[in-house]
N, C-alpha and C. Protein backbone atom coordinates (compact mmCIF):
# COMPACT_ATOMS: atom_id res chain seq x y z
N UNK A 1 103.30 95.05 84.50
CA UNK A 1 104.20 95.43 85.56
C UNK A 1 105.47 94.59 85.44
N UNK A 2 106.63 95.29 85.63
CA UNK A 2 107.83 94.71 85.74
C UNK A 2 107.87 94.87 87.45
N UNK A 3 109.75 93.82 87.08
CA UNK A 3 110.35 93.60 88.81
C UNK A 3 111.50 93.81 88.63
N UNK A 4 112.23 94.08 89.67
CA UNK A 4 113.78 94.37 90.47
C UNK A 4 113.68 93.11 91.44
N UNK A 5 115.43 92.73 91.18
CA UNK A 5 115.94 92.03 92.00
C UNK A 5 115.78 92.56 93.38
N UNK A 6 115.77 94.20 93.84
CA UNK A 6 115.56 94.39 94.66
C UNK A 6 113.80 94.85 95.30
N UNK A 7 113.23 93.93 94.53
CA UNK A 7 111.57 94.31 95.01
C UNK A 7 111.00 95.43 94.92
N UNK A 8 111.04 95.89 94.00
CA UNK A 8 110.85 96.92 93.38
C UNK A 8 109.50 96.55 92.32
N UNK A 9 108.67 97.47 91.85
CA UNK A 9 107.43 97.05 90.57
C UNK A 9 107.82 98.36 89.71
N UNK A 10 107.50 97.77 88.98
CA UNK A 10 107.68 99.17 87.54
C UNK A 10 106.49 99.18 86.80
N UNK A 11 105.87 100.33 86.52
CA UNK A 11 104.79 100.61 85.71
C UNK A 11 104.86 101.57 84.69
N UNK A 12 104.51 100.88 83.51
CA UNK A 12 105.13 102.02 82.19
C UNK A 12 103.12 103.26 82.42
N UNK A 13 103.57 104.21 82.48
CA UNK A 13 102.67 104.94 82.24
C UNK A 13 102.81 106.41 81.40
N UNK A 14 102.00 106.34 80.39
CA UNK A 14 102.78 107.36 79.43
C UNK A 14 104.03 107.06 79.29
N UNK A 15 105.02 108.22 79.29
CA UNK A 15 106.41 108.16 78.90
C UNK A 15 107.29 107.80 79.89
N UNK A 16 107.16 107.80 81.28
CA UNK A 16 107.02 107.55 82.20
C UNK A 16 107.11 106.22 82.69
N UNK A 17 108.11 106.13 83.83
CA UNK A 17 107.88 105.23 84.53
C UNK A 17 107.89 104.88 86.11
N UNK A 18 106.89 104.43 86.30
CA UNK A 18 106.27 104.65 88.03
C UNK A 18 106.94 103.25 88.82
N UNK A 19 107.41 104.31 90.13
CA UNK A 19 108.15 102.78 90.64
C UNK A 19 107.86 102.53 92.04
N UNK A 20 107.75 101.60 92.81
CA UNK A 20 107.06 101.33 94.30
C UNK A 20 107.73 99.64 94.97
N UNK A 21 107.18 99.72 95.90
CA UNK A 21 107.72 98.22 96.55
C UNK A 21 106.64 97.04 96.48
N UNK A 22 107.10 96.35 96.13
CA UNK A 22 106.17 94.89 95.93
C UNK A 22 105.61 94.56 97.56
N UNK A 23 104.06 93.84 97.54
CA UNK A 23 103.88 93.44 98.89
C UNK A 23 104.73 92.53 99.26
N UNK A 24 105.61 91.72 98.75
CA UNK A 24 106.54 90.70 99.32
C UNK A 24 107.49 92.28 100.31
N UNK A 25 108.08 92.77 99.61
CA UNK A 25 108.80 94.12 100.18
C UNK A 25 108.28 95.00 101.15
N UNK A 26 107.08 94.74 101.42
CA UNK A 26 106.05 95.62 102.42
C UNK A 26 106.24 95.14 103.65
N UNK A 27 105.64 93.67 103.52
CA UNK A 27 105.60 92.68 104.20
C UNK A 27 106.63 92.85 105.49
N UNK A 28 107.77 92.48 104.57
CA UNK A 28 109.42 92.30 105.28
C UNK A 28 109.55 93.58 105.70
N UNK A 29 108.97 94.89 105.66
CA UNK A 29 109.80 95.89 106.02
C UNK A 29 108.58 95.67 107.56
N UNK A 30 107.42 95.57 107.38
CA UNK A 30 106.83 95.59 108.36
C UNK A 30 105.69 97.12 109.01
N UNK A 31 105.75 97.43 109.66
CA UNK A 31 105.07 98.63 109.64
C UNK A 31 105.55 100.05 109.29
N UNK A 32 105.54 100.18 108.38
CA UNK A 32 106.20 101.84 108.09
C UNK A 32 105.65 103.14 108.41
N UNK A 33 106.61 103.76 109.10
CA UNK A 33 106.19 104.45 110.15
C UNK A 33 106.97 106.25 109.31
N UNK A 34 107.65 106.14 108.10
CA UNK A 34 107.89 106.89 107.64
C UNK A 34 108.57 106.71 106.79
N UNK A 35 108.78 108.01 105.03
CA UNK A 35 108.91 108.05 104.04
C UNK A 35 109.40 109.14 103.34
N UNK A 36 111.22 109.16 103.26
CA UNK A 36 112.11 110.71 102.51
C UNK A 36 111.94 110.73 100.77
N UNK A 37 111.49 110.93 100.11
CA UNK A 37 111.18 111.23 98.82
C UNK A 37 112.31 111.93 98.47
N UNK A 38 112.37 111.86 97.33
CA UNK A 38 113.40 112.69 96.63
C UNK A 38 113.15 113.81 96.20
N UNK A 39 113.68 114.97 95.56
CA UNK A 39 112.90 116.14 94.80
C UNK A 39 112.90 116.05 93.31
N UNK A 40 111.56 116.91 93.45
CA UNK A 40 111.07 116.54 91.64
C UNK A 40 112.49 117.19 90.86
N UNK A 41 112.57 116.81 89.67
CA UNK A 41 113.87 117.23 88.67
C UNK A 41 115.09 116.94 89.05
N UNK A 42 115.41 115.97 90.14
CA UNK A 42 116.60 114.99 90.40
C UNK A 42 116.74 114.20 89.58
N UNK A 43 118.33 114.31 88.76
CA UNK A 43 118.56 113.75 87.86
C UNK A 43 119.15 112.41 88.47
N UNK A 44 118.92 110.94 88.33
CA UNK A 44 119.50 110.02 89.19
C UNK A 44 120.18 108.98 88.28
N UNK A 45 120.79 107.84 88.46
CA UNK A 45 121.40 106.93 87.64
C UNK A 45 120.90 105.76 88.60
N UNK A 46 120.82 104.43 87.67
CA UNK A 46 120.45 103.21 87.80
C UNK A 46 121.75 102.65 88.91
N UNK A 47 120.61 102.60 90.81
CA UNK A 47 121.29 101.92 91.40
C UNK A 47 122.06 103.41 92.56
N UNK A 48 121.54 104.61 92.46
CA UNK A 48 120.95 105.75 93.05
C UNK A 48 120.45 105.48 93.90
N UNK A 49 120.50 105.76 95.22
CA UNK A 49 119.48 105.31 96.83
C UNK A 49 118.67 106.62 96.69
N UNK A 50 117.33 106.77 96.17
CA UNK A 50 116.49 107.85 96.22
C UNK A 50 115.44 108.08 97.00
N UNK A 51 115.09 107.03 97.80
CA UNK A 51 113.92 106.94 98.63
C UNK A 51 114.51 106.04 100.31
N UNK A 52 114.02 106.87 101.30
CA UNK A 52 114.06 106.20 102.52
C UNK A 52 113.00 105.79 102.79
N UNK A 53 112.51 104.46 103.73
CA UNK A 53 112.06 104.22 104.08
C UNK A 53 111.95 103.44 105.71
N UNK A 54 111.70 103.88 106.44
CA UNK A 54 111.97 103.31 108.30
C UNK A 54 110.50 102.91 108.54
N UNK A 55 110.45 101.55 109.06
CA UNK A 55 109.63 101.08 109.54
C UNK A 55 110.14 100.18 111.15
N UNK A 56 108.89 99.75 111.54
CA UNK A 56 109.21 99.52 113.27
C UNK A 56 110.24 98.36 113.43
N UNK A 57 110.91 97.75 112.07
CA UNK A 57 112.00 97.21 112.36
C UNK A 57 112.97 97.26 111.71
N UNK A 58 112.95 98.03 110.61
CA UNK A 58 114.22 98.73 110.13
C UNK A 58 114.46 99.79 109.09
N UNK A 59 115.28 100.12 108.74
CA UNK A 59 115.31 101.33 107.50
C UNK A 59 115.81 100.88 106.39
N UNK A 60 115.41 101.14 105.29
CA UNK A 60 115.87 100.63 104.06
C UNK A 60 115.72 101.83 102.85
N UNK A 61 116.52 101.63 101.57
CA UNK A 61 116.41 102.37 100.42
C UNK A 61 115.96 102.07 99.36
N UNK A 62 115.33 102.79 98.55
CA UNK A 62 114.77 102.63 97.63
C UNK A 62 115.83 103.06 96.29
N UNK A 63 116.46 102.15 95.53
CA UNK A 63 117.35 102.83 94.48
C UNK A 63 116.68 103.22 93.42
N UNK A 64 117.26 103.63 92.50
CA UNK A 64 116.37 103.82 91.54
C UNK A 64 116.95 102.74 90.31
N UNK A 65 115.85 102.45 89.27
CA UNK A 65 115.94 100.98 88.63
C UNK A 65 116.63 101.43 87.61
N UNK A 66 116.86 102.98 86.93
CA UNK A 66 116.88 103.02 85.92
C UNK A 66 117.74 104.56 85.70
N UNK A 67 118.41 104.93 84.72
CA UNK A 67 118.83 106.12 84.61
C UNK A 67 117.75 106.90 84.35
N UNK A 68 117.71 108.48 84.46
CA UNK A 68 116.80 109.22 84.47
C UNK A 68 116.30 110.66 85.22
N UNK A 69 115.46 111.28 84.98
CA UNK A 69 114.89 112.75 85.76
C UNK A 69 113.48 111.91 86.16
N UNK A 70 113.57 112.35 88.08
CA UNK A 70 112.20 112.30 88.63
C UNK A 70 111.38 113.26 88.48
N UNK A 71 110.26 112.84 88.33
CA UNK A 71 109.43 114.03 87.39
C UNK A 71 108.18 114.14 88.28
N UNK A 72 108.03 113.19 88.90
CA UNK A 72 106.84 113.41 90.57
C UNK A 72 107.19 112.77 91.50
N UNK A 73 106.52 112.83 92.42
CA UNK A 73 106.68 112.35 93.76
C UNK A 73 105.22 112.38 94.54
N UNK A 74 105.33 110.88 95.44
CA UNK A 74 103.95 110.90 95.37
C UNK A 74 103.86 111.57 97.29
N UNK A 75 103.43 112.27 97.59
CA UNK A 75 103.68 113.00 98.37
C UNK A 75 102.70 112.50 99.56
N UNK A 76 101.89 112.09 99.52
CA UNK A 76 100.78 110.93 100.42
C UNK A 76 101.42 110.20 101.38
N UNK A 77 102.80 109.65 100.49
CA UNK A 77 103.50 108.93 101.77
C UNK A 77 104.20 109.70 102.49
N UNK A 78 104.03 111.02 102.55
CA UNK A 78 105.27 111.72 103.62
C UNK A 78 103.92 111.95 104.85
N UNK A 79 102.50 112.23 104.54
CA UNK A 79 101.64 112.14 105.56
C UNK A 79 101.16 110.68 106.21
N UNK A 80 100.90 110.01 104.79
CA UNK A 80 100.84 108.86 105.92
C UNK A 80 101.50 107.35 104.90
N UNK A 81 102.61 107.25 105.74
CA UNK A 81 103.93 106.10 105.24
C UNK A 81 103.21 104.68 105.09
N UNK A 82 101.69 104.58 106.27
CA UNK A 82 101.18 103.42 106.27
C UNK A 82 100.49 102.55 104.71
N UNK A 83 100.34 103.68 104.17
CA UNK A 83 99.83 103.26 102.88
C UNK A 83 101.04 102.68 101.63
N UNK A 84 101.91 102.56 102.46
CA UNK A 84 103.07 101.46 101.79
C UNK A 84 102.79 99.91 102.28
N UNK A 85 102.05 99.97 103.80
CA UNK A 85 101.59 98.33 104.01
C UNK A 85 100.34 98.22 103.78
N UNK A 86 99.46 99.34 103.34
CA UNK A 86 98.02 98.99 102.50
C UNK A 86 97.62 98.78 101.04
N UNK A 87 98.41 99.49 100.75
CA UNK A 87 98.56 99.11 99.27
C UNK A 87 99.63 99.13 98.35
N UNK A 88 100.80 98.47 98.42
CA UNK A 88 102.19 98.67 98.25
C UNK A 88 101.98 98.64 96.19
N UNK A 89 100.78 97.94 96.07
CA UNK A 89 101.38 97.96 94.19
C UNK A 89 100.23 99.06 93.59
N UNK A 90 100.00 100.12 94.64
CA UNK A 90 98.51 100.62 93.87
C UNK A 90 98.59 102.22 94.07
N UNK A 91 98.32 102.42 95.66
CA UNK A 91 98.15 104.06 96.03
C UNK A 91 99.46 104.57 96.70
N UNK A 92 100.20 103.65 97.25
CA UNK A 92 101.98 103.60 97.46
C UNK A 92 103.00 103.12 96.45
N UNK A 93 102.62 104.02 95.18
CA UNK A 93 103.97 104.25 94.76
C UNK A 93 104.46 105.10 94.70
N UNK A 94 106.16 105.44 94.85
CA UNK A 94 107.12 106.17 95.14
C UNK A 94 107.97 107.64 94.56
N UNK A 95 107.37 107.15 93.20
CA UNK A 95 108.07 107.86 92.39
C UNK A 95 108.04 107.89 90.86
N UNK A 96 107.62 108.90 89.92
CA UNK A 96 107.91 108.28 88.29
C UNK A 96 109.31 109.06 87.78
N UNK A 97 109.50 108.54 86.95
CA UNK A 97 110.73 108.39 86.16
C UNK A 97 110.50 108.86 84.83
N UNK A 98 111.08 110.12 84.22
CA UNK A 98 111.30 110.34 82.80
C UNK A 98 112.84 109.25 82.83
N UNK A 99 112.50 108.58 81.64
CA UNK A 99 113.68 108.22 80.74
C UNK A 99 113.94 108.11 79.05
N UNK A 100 115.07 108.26 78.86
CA UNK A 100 115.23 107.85 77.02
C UNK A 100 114.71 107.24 76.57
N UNK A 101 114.37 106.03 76.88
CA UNK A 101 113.93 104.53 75.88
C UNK A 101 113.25 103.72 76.79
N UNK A 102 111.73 103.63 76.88
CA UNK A 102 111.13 103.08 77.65
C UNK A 102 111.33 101.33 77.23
N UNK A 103 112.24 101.13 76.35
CA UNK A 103 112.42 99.32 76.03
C UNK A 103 113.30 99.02 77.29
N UNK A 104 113.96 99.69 77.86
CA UNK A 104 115.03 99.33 79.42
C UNK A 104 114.22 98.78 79.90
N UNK A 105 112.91 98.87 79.97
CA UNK A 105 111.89 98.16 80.44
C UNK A 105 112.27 96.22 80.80
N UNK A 106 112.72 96.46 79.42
CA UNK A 106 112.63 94.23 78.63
C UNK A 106 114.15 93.37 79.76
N UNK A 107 114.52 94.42 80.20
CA UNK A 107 115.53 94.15 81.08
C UNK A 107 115.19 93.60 82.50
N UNK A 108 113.72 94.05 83.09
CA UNK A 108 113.50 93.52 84.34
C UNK A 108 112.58 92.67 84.28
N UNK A 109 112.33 91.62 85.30
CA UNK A 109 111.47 90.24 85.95
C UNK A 109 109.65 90.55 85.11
N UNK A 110 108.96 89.84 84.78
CA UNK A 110 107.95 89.46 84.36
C UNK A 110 107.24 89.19 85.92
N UNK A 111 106.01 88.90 85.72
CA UNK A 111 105.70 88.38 87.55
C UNK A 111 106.09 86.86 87.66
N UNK A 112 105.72 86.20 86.85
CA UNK A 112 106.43 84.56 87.01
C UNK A 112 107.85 85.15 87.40
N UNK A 113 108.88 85.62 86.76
CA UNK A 113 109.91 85.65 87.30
C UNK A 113 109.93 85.43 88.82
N UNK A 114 109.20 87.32 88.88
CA UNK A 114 109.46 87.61 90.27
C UNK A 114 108.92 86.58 91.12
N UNK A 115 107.81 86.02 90.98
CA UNK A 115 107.19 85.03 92.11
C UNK A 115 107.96 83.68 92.29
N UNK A 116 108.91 83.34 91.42
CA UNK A 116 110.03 82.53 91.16
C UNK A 116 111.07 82.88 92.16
N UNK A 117 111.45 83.93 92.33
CA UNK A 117 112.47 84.63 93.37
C UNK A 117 112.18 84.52 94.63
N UNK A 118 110.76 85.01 94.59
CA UNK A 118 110.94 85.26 96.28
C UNK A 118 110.57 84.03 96.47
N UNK A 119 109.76 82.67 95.62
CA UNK A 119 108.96 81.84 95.87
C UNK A 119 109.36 80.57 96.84
């Protein structure tokens, strides 16, 4: 798993790459009470606000990490948003990502990094 400066996790799967909010990012948003997805075959660019998220103390966006076509959407969180504060690195993630060159990868945080950041 990779990281974003903005708390973000990245998971290479297949060609693919799957993206969601770190529990440090769960945490801080607090109870989420709802979740706007993007639509599948949105073509987006690195730094793209593609995902909303409102919880009981504020709203925030989800950009996207990387240039690329969204190719799913995980649709669980539009019924129930809570499973972003139950399992933020597992059954709440957000979105995968077709891209060109899955090495863009070598560009984001390791977990030492990330636990360095928020630490």
């Amino acid at each position: 798993m990779k990281y974003t400066e903005d708390h973000e996790w990245l998971r290479i799967e297949g060609d693919l790459i799957v993206v969601g909010i770190t529990e440090h990012a769960a945490t801080q948003l607090g109870d989420v009470v709802f979740v706007e997805l993007p639509e599948v075959e949105t073509m987006v660019a690195a730094g793209d606000e593609v995902v909303v998220i409102e919880s009981v103390k504020a709203a925030s966006d989800i950009r996207a990490p990387v240039d690329g076509e969204i190719v799913a959407v995980n649709d669980a969180l539009s019924d129930t948003p809570a499973l972003v504060n139950e399992d933020p690195t597992g059954a709440a993630w957000f979105f995968k990502i077709k891209v060109d060159d899955l090495s863009i990868m070598d560009q984001f945080m390791d977990e030492d990094e990330y636990n360095d950041l928020i630490g």
